[in-house]
Protein backbone atom coordinates (compact mmCIF):
# COMPACT_ATOMS: atom_id res chain seq x y z
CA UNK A 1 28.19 49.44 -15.05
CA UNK A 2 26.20 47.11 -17.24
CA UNK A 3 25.15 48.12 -20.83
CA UNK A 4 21.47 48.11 -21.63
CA UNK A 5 21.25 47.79 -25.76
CA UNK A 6 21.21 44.08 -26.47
CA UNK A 7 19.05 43.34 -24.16
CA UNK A 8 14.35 42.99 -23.76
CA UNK A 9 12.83 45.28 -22.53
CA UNK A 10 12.39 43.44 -18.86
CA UNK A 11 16.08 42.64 -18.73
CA UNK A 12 17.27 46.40 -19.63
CA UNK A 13 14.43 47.52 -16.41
CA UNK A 14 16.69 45.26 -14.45
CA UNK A 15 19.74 46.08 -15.55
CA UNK A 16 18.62 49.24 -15.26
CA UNK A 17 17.34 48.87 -11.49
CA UNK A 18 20.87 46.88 -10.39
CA UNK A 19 22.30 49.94 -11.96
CA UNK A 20 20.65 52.15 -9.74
CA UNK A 21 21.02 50.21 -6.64
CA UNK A 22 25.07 49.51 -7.24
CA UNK A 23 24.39 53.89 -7.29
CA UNK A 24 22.45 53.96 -3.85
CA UNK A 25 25.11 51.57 -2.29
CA UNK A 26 28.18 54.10 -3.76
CA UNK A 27 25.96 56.98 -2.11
CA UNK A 28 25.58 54.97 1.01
CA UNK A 29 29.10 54.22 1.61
CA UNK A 30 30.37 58.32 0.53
CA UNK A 31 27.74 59.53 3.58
CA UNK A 32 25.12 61.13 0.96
CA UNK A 33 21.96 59.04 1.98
CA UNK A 34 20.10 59.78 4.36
CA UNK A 35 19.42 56.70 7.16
CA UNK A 36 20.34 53.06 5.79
CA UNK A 37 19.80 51.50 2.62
CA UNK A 38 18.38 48.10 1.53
CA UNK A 39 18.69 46.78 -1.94
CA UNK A 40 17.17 44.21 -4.03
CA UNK A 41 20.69 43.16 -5.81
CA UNK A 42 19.88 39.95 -7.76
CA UNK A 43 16.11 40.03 -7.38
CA UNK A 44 15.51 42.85 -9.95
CA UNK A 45 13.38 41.12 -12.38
CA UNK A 46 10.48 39.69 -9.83
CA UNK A 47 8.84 43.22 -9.47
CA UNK A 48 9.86 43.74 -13.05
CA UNK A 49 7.31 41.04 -14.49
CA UNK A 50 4.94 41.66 -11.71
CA UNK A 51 4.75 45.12 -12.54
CA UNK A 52 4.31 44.29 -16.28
CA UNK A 53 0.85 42.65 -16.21
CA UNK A 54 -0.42 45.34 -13.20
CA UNK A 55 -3.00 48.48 -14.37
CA UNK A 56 -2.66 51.72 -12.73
CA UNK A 57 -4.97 50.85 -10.08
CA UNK A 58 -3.92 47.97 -8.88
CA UNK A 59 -2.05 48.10 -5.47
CA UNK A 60 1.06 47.56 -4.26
CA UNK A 61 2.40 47.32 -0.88
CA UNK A 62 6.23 46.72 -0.56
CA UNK A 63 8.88 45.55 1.78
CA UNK A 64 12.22 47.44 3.13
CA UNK A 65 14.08 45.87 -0.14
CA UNK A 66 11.28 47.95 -2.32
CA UNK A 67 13.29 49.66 -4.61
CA UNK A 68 13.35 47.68 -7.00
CA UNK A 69 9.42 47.48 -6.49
CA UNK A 70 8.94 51.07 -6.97
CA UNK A 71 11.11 51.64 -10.00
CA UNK A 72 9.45 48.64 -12.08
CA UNK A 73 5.83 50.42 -11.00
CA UNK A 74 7.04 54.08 -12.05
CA UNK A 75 10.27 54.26 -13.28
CA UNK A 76 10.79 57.39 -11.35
CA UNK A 77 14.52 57.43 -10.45
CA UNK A 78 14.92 60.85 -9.22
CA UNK A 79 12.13 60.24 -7.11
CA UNK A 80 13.79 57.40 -5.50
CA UNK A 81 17.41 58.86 -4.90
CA UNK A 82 16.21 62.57 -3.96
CA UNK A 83 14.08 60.54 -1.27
CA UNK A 84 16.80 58.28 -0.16
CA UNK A 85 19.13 60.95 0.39
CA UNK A 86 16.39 63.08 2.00
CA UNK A 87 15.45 65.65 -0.36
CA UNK A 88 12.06 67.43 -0.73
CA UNK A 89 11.54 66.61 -4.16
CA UNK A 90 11.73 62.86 -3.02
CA UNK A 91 8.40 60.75 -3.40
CA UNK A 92 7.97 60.76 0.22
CA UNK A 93 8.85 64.46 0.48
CA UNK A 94 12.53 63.28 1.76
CA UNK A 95 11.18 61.83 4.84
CA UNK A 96 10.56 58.33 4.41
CA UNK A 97 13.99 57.18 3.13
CA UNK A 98 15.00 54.16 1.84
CA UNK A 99 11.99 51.90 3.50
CA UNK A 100 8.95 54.37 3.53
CA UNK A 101 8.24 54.82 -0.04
CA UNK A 102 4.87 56.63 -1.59
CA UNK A 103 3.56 57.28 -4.79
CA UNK A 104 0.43 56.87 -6.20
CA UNK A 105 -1.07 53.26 -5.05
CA UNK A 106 2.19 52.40 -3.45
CA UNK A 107 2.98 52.12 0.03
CA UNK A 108 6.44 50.61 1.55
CA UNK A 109 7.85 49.83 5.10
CA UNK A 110 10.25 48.10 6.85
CA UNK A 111 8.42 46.19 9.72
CA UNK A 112 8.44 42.39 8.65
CA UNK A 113 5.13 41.56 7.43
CA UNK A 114 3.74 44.72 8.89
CA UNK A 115 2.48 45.90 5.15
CA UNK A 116 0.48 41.99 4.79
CA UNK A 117 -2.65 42.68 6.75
CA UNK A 118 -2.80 46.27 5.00
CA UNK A 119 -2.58 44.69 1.56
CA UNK A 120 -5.34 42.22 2.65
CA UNK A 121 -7.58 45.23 3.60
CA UNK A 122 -7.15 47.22 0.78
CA UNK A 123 -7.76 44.21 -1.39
CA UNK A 124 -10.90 43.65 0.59
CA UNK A 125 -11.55 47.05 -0.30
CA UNK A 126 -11.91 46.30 -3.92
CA UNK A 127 -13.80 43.02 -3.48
CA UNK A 128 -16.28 45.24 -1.33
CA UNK A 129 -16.36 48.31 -4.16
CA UNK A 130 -16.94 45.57 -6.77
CA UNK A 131 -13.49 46.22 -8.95
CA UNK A 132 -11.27 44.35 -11.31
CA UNK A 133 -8.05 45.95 -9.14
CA UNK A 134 -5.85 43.48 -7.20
CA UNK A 135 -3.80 43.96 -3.83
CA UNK A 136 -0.21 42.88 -4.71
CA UNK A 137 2.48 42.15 -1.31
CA UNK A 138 5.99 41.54 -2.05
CA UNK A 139 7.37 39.27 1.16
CA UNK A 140 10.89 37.72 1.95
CA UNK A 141 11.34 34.10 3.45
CA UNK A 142 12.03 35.80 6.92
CA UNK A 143 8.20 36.77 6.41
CA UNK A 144 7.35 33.23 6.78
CA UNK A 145 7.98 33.19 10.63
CA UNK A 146 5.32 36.24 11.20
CA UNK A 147 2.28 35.15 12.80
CA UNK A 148 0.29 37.89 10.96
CA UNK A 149 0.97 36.51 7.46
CA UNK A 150 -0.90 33.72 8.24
CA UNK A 151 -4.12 35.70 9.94
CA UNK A 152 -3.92 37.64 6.64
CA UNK A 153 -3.92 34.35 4.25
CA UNK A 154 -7.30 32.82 6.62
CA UNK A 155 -8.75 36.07 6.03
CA UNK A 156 -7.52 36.45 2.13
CA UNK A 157 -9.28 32.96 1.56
CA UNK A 158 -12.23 33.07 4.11
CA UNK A 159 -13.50 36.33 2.18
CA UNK A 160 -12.34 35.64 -1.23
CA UNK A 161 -10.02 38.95 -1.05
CA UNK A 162 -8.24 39.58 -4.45
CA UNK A 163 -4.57 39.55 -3.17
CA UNK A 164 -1.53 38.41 -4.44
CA UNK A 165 1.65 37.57 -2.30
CA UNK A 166 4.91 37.41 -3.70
CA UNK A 167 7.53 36.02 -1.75
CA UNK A 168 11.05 36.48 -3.07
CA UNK A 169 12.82 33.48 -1.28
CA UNK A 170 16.64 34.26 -1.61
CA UNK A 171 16.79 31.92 1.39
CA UNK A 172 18.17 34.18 4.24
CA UNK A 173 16.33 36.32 6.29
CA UNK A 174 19.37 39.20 6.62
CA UNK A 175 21.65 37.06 7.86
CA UNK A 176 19.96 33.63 9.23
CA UNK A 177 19.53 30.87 6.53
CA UNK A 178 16.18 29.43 5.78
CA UNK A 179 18.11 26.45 6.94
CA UNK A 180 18.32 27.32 10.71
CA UNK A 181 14.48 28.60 10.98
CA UNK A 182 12.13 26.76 8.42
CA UNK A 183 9.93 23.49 9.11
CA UNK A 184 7.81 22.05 6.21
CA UNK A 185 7.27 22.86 3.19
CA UNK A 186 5.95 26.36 1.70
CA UNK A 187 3.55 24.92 -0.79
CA UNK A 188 1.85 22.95 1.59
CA UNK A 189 1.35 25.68 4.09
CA UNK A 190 -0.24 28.18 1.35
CA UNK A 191 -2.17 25.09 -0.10
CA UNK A 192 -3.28 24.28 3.90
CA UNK A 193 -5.91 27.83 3.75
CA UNK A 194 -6.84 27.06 0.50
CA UNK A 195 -4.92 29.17 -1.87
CA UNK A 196 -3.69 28.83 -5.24
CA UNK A 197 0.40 28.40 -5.17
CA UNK A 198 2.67 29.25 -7.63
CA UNK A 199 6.26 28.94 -7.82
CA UNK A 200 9.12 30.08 -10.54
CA UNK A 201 13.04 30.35 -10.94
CA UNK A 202 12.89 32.49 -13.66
C-alpha cells in the first residue's frame, strides 16, 4: 500500500483511488464482489484534475472504468465498495455494481459509448435552461470506433452544446491495441466537426 503524507493534494486522491482499486481487485479475486470489476489502475489522476475545476452541478457521465470517476467527484468510498459488493447502503442501492454507478449528477455504464449521446443531451439541457453547468464524458480509445460518438460531436458543435469529452487513451481497447484498429489521426478527426482539441501527458 502506498503512503499518502508527502504527497499534493491531487496525488494523495490518486494514491488514494489506486489504493482503493488494488482493494476492489483483492475483493474480486476472494469472491466478495458482486458481478465483475473494472479499474482505472494508472489513470487515477485524469478524473482527479477534471473533478477539481467541476461545481456541484456540473455533470458527469462515466464509463465501466468509473471508479476512479466517482471517487474524485465525491470521495464516497463506502459508497463505492458497499455497491460493488452489492449492498443496500451502496450508491446504487447494491444493484448497479461495479459499472452502474449513481449519485447526485452522476450516471455510469458499461455499454461503449452508450453514456455519449446522454451527456450531449443533458448538456443541451443546460444550453436550453440558459446555465453556466457543463456535460463532462469520460471515453476510452475503444470509444473511437463507435459510430454514435461521432453523431454526438456533429450535434455537440451544430448546437453549440456545452460538453466536454475526455478520452483516456491508454491505447488498448481491453485487449486489442490501438495499433490493430485506428486510422488517422485523433486531432484531426475532433478538429474535422469543429471542436476545440486538447491533449496532455500529465
Amino acid at each position: 500500500m502506498i503512503t499518502l503524507s508527502k504527497y499534493s493534494n491531487e496525488i494523495k486522491e490518486g494514491i488514494l483511488i489506486r489504493n482503493v482499486e488494488e482493494k476492489l481487485l483483492e475483493l474480486f479475486k476472494d469472491g466478495y464482489l458482486n458481478g465483475t470489476v473494472h479499474t482505472c489502475v494508472g489513470q487515477e489522476l485524469i478524473g482527479v484534475f477534471i473533478s477539481k475545476y467541476l461545481n456541484g452541478d456540473d455533470h458527469i457521465v462515466s464509463n465501466h472504468r468509473g471508479h476512479g470517476h466517482y471517487l474524485s467527484r465525491f470521495k464516497d468510498i463506502k459508497g463505492l465498495i458497499a455497491e460493488v459488493m452489492g449492498k443496500r447502503s451502496g450508491c446504487s442501492g447494491g444493484y448497479g455494481g461495479s459499472q452502474h454507478l449513481f449519485n447526485n449528477n452522476f450516471l455510469s455504464n458499461g455499454i461503449q459509448g452508450g453514456m455519449v449521446p446522454i451527456a450531449t443531451g443533458i448538456g443541451l439541457y443546460y444550453r436550453l435552461k440558459n446555465t453556466p453547468h457543463i456535460s463532462i464524458a469520460y471515453i476510452g480509445d475503444g470509444t473511437l470506433g463507435e459510430g454514435i460518438l461521432y453523431e454526438s460531436l456533429n450535434i455537440a458543435s451544430k448546437w453549440n452544446i456545452p460538453l466536454l469529452i475526455v478520452m483516456e487513451n491508454n491505447r488498448y481497447a481491453q485487449s486489442t491495441s490501438i495499433d490493430q484498429t485506428f486510422a488517422g489521426d485523433i486531432k484531426k478527426r475532433i478538429q474535422g466537426f469543429g471542436i476545440e482539441y486538447k491533449k496532455t501527458n500529465s
